[in-house]
Protein backbone atom coordinates (compact mmCIF):
# COMPACT_ATOMS: atom_id res chain seq x y z
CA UNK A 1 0.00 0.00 0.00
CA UNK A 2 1.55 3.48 -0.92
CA UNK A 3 1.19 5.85 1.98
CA UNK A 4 2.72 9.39 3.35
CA UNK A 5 2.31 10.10 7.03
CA UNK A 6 3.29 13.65 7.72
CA UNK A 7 4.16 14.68 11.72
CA UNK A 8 5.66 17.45 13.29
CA UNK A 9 3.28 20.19 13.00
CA UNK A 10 1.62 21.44 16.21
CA UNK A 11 1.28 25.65 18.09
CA UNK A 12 4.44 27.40 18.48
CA UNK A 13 4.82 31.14 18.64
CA UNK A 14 6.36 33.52 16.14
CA UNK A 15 9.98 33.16 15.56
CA UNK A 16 9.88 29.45 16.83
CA UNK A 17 10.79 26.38 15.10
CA UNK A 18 9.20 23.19 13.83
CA UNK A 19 10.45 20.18 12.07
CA UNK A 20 7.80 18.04 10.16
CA UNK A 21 8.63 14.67 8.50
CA UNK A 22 7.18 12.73 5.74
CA UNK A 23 7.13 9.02 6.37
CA UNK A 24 6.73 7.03 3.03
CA UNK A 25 5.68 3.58 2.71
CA UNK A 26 4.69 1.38 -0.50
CA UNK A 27 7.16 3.12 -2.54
CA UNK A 28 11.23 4.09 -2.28
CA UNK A 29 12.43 7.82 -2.52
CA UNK A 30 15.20 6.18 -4.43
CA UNK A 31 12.30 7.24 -7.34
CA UNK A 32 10.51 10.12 -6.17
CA UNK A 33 10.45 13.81 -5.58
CA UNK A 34 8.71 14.53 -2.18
CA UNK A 35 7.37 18.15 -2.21
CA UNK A 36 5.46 20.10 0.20
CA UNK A 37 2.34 22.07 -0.12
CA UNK A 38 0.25 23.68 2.26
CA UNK A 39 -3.32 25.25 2.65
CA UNK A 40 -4.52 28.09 4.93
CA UNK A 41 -8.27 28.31 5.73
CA UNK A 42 -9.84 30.28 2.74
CA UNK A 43 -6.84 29.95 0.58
CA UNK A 44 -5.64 27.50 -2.32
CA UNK A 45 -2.70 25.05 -1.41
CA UNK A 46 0.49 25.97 -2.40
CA UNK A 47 3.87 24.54 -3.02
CA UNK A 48 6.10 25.55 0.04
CA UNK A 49 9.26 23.15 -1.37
CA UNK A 50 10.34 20.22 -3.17
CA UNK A 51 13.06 17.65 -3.49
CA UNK A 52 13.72 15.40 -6.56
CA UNK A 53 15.26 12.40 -6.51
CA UNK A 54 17.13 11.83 -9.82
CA UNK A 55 20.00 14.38 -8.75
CA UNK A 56 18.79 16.05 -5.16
CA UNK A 57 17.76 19.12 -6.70
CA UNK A 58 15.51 21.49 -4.10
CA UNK A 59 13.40 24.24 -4.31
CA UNK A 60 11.42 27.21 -2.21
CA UNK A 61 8.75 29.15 -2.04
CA UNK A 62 10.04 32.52 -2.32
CA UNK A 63 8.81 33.60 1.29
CA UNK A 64 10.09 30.38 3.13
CA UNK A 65 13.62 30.79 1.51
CA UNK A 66 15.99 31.11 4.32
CA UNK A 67 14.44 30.26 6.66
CA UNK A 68 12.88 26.39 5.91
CA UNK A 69 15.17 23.75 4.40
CA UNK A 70 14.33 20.28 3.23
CA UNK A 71 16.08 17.13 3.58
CA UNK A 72 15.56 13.52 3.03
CA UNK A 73 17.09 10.17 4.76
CA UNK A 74 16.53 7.54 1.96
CA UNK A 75 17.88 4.58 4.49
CA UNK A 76 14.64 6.05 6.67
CA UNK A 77 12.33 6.21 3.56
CA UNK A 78 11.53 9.97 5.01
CA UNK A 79 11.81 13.78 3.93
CA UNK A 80 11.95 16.32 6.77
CA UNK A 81 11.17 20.25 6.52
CA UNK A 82 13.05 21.80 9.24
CA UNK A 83 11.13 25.74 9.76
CA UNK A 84 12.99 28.34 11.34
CA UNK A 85 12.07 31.83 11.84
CA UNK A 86 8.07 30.77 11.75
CA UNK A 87 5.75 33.17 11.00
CA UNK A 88 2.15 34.19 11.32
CA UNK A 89 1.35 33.67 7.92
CA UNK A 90 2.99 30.18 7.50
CA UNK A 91 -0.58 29.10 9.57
CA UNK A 92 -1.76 26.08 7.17
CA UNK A 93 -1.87 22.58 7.00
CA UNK A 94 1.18 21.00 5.72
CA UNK A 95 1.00 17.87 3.44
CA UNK A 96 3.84 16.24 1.78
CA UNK A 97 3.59 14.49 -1.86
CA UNK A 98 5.04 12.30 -4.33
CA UNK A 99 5.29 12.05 -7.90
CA UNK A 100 7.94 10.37 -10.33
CA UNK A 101 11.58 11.23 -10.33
CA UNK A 102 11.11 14.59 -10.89
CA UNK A 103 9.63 17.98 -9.18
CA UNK A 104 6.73 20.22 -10.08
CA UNK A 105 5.08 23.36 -9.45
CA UNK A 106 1.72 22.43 -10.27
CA UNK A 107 -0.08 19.73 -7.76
CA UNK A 108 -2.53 18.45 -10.24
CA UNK A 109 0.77 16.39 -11.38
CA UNK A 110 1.65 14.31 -7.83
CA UNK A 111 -0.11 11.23 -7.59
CA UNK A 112 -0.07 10.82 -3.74
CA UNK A 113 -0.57 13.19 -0.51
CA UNK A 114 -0.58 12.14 2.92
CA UNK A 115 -3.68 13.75 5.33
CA UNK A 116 -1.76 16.98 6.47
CA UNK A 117 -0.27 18.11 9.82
CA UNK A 118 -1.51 21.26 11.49
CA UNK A 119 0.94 24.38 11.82
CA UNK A 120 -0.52 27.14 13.86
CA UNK A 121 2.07 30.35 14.60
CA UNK A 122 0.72 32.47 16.82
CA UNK A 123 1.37 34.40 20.31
């Protein structure tokens, strides 16, 4: 069975730190790029950052750039997004994805999402 299991998310205040991880299952990131998208109440989802896995190749959101940074563990089957320097308007719930090989902006082309895990940054 292919599955992602995001974790990590929870309250913390602004300027505080979270790390979330993406746990996959049914499936090797030995062949995948593992992005991130995320969706605030009232607003589409978005791609916050990606990772391919042909050549490692990574990429940001413009606003998160700086301050979030993505990593995987292949012997751990799991992709991490540390973020640093949290702010107010990173509020959303985070899901992490998976599509062949390679990364993409647009979500329509990842073929599986895990459920989400709740950010909230606020004082």
């Amino acid at each position: 069975q292919v599955q992602l299991v995001e974790s990590g998310g929870g309250l913390v205040q602004p300027g505080g730190s979270l790390r979330l991880s993406c746990a996959a299952s049914g499936f090797t990131l030995d062949y995948y790029a593992i992005g991130w998208f995320r969706q605030a109440p009232g607003k589409e989802r978005e791609g916050v950052s990606c990772i391919s896995s042909s050549d490692g190749s990574i990429y940001y959101k413009d606003s998160v750039k700086g301050r979030f940074t993505i990593s995987r563990d292949i012997a751990k089957n799991t992709v991490y997004l540390q973020m640093n320097s949290l702010k107010p308007e990173d509020t959303a719930v985070y899901y992490c994805t998976a599509r062949h090989v390679l990364c993409s902006r647009e979500q329509n082309q990842y073929d599986y999402w895990g459920q989400g895990t709740q950010v909230t940054v606020s004082s």
